[in-house]
Protein backbone atom coordinates (compact mmCIF):
# COMPACT_ATOMS: atom_id res chain seq x y z
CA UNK A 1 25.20 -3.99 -11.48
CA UNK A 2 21.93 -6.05 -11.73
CA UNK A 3 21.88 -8.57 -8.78
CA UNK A 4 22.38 -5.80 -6.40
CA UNK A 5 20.30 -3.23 -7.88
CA UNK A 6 17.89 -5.95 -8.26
CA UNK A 7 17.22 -5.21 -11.84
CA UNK A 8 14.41 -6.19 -13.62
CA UNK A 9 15.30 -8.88 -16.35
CA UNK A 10 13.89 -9.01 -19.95
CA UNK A 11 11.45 -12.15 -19.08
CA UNK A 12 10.16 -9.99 -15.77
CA UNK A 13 9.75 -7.13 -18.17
CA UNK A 14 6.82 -9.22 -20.04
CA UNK A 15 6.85 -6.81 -23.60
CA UNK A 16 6.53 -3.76 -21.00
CA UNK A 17 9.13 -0.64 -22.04
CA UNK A 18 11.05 0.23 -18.91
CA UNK A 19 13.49 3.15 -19.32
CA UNK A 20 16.24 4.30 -17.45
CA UNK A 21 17.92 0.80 -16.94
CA UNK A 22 21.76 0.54 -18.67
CA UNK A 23 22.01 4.16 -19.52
CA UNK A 24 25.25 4.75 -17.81
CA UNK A 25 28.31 2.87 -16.84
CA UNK A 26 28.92 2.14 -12.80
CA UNK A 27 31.95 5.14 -13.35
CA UNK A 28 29.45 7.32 -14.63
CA UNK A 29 28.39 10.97 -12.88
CA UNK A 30 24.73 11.17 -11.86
CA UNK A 31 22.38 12.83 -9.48
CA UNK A 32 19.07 13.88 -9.18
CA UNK A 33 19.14 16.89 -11.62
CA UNK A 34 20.08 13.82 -14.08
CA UNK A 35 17.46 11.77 -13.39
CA UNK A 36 14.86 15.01 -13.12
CA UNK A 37 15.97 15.47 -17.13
CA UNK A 38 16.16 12.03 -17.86
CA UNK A 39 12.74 11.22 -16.68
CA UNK A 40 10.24 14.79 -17.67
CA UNK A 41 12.03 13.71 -21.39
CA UNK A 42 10.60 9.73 -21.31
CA UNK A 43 7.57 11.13 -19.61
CA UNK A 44 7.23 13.12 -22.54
CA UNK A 45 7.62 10.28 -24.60
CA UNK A 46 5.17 7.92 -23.07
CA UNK A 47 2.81 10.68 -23.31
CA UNK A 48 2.95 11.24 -27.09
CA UNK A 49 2.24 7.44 -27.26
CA UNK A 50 -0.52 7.96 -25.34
CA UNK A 51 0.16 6.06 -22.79
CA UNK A 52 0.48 6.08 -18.90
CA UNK A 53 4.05 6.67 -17.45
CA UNK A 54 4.77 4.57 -14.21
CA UNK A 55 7.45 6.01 -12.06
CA UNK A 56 8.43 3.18 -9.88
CA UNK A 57 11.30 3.47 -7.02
CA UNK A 58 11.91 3.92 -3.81
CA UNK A 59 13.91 6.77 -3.64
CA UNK A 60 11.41 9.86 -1.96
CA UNK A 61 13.84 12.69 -3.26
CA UNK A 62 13.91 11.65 -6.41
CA UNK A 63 10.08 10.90 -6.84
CA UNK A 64 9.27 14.36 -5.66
CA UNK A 65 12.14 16.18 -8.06
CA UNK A 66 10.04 14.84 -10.88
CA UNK A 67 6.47 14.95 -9.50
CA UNK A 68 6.54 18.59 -8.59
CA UNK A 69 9.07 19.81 -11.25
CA UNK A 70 11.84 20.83 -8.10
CA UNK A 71 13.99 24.06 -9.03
CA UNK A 72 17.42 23.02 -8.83
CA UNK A 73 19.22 25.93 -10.06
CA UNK A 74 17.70 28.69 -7.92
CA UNK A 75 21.30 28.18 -5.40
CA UNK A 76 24.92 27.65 -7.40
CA UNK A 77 26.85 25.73 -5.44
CA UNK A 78 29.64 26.86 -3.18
CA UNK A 79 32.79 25.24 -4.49
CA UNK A 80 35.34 26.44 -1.79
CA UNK A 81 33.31 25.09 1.01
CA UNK A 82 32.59 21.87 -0.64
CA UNK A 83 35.97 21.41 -1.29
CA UNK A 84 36.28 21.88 2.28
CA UNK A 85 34.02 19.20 3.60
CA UNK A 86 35.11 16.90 1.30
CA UNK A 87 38.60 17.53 2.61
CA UNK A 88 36.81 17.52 6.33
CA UNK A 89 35.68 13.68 5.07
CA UNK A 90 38.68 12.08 4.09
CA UNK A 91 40.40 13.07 7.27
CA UNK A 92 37.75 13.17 10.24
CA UNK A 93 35.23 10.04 7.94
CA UNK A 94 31.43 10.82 6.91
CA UNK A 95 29.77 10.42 10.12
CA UNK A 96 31.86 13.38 11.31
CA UNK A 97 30.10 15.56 8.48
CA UNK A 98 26.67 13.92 9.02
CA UNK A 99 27.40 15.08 12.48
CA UNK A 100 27.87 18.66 11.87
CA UNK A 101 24.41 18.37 9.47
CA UNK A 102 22.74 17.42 12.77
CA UNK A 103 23.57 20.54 14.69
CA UNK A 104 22.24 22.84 11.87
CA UNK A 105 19.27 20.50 10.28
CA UNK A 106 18.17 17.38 12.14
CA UNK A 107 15.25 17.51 10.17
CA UNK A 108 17.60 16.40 7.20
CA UNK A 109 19.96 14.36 9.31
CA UNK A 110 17.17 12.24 10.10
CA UNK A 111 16.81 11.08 6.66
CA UNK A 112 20.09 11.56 4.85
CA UNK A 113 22.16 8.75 5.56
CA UNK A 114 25.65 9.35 6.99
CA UNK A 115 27.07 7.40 3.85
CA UNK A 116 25.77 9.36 1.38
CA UNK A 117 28.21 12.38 1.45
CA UNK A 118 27.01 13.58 -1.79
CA UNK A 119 23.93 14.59 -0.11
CA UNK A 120 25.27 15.38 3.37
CA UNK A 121 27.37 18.36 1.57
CA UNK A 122 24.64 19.30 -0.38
CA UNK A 123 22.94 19.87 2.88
CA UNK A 124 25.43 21.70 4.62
CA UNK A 125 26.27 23.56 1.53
CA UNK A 126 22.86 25.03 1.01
CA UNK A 127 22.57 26.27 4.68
CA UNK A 128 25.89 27.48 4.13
CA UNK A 129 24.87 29.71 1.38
CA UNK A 130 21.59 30.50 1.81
CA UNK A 131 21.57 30.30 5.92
CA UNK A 132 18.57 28.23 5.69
CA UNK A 133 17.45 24.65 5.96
CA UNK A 134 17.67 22.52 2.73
CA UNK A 135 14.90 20.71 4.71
CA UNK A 136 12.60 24.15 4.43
CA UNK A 137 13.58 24.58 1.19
CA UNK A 138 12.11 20.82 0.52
CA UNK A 139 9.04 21.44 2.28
CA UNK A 140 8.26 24.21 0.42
CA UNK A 141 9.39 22.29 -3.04
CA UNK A 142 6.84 20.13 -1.99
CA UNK A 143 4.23 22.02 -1.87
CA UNK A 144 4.19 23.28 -5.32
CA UNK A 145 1.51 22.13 -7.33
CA UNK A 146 2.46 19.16 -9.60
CA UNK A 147 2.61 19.63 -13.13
CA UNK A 148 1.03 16.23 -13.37
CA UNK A 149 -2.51 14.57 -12.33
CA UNK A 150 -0.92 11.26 -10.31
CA UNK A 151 -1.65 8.61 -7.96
CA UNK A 152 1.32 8.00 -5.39
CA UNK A 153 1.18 4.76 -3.70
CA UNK A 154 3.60 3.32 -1.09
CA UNK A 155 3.51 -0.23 -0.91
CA UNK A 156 4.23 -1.12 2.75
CA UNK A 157 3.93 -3.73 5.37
CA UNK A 158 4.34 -3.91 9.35
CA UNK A 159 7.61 -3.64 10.50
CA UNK A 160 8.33 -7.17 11.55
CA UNK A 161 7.39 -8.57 7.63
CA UNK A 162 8.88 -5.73 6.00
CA UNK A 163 12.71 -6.68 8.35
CA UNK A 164 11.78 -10.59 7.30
CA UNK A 165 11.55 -9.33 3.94
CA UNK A 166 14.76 -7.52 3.68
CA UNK A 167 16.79 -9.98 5.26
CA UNK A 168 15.37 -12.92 2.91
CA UNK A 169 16.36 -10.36 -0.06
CA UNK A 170 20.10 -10.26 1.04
CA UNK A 171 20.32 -13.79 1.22
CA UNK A 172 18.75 -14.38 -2.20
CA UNK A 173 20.81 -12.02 -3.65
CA UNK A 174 24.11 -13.76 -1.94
CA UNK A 175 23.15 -16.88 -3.34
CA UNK A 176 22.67 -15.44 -7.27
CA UNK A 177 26.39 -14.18 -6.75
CA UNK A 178 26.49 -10.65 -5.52
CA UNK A 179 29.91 -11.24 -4.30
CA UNK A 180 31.43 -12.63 -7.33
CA UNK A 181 29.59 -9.22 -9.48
CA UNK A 182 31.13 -6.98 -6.68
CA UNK A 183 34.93 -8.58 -7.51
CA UNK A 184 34.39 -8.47 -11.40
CA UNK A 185 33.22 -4.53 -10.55
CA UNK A 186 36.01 -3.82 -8.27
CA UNK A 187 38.71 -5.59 -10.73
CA UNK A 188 37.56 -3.40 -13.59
CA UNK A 189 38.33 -0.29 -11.26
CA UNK A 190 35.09 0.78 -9.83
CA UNK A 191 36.19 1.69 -6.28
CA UNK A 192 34.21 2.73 -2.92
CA UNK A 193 34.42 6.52 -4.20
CA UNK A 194 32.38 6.23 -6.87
CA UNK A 195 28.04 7.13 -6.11
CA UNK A 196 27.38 3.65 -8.00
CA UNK A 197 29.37 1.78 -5.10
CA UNK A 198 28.27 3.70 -2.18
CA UNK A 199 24.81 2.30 -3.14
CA UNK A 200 23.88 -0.82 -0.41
CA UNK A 201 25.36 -4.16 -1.15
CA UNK A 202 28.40 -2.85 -3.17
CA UNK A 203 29.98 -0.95 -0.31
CA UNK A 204 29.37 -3.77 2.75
CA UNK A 205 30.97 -6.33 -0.08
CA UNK A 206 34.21 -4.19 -0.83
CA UNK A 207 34.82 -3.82 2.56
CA UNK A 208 35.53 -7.73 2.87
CA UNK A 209 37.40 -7.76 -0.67
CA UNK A 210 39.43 -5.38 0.91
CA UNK A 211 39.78 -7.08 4.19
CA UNK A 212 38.39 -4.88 6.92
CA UNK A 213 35.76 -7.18 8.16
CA UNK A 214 34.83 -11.21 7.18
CA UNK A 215 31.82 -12.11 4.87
CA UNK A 216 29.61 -13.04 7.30
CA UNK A 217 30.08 -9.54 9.22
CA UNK A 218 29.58 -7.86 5.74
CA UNK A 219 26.76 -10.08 5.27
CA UNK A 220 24.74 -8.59 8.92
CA UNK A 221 26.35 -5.25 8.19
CA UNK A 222 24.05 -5.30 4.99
CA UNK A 223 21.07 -6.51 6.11
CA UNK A 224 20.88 -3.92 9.48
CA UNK A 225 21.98 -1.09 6.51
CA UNK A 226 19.22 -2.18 4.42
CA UNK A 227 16.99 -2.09 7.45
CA UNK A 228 17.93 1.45 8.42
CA UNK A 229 17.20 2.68 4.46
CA UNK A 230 13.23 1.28 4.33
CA UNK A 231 13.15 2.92 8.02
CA UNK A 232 14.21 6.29 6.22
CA UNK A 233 11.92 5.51 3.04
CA UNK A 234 8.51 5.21 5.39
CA UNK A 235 10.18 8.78 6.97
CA UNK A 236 10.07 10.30 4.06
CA UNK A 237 7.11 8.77 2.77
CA UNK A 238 5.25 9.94 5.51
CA UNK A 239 5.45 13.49 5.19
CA UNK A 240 5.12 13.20 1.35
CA UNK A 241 1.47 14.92 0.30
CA UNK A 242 -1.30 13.25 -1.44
CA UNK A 243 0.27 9.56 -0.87
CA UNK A 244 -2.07 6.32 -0.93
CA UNK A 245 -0.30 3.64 1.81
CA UNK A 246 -1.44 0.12 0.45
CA UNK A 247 -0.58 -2.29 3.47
CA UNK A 248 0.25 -5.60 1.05
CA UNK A 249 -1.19 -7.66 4.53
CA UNK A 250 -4.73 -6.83 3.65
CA UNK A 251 -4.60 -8.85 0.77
CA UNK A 252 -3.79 -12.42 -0.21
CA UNK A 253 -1.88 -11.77 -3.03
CA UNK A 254 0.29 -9.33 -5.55
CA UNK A 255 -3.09 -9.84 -8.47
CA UNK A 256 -5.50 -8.50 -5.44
CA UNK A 257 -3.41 -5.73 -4.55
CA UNK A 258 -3.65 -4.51 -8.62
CA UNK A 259 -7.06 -4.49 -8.71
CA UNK A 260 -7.23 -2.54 -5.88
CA UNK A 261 -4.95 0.20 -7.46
CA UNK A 262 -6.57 -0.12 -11.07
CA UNK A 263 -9.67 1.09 -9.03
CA UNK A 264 -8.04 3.67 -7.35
CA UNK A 265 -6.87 4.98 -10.70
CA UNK A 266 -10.13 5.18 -12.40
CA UNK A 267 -11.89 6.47 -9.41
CA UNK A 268 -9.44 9.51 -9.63
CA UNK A 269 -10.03 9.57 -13.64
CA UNK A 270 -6.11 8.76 -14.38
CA UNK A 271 -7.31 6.00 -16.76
């Protein structure tokens, strides 16, 4: 899954350790309790090396599950219902579930997307069980103190770049032969199901192998999807605590814009 993950290749990676990239296969289980463990254990590691982690990503639940050390096990899942709504998915689709999340917590609605059923049941699950908000329980998360002294920056720009941007990426990655990594993924049995192929690119590109829509419909279909997720990641982002928004159009280039947060670090004593 590299060209639509857009993962960073040996020569990109300059010498530079990266970790968590190729630990699992696309048929492989994982969720944020995963990635929580995964990432406090390199942390660790980079630490006793005595050097600086960098957590880089733009997925806001994730970020926060390992910058303020989230409790995941406080509410055990409710298998019955889940069963239920996953039964309630296959027959009535996802939107119909990210429909029901609306009516109990829009605050979550808003920034779950209506494709990611994992965390749409999640969400309904926990008000199920608890009869409160998963989005309360987040805040609240949140506002623990982090185990760690960190800088959080959001790179952003305006809206009409940042769209430009996204729909230049798509094309790009058409051209390096997304399609013909989707087919060789879908061939070896990696289906629509599966997390790793509800993830953007994969599931807008199965849709045509399996003939319910042309390429170039996939194609828009991607982009506006694409364009909805960096609308949710600046939601997010926004009510995140203690984040730094760098607006990359104040400066003339990427070297600039690392000088800028080298000083930010050492004014705040992180190196």
């Amino acid at each position: 899954m590299d060209i639509g993950t857009a993962k960073i290749t040996p020569e990109e990676m300059e010498g530079i350790p990266h970790y968590l990239i190729d630990e699992l296969d696309p048929g492989d289980e994982f969720n944020v309790v995963k990635f929580q463990q995964y990432a406090k254990e390199y942390i660790r590691q980079i630490h006793e090396k005595g050097k600086i982690p960098i957590l880089v990503g733009g997925t806001g639940f994730y970020i926060q599950a390992v910058l303020y050390d989230i409790d995941f096990t406080e509410n055990d899942s409710h298998t019955s219902y889940r069963e239920e709504l996953e039964q309630l998915a296959k027959e009535k689709g996802e939107e119909y579930l990210h429909e029901m999340l609306k009516k109990v917590d829009p605050e979550s609605a808003e920034v779950i997307h209506p494709n990611n059923k994992k965390r749409v049941i999640r969400a309904l699950e926990y008000e199920k069980l608890t009869g409160d908000k998963i989005s309360i329980h987040n805040a609240i998360q949140r506002d623990n103190e982090s185990p760690y002294c960190f800088c959080y920056f959001v790179l952003n720009k305006n809206r009409a770049q940042l769209y430009e941007t996204i729909d230049q990426r798509v094309d790009l990655m058409i051209q390096k032969g997304l399609l013909k990594e989707v087919k060789l993924l879908s061939e070896r049995g990696y289906h629509r199901e599966l997390v790793s192929m509800q993830g953007l690119g994969y599931k807008e590109l199965l849709a045509f192998l399996e003939a319910e829509t042309t390429l170039e419909e996939a194609i828009i279909l991607l982009k506006r999807n694409t364009r909805h997720f960096a609308k949710r990641q600046l939601t997010w982002f926004k009510r995140e605590k203690k984040v730094i928004w760098v607006n990359k159009e104040e400066f003339t280039n990427d070297s600039e814009i690392l000088t800028y947060l080298l000083k930010l670090l050492k004014d705040n004593n992180i190196t």
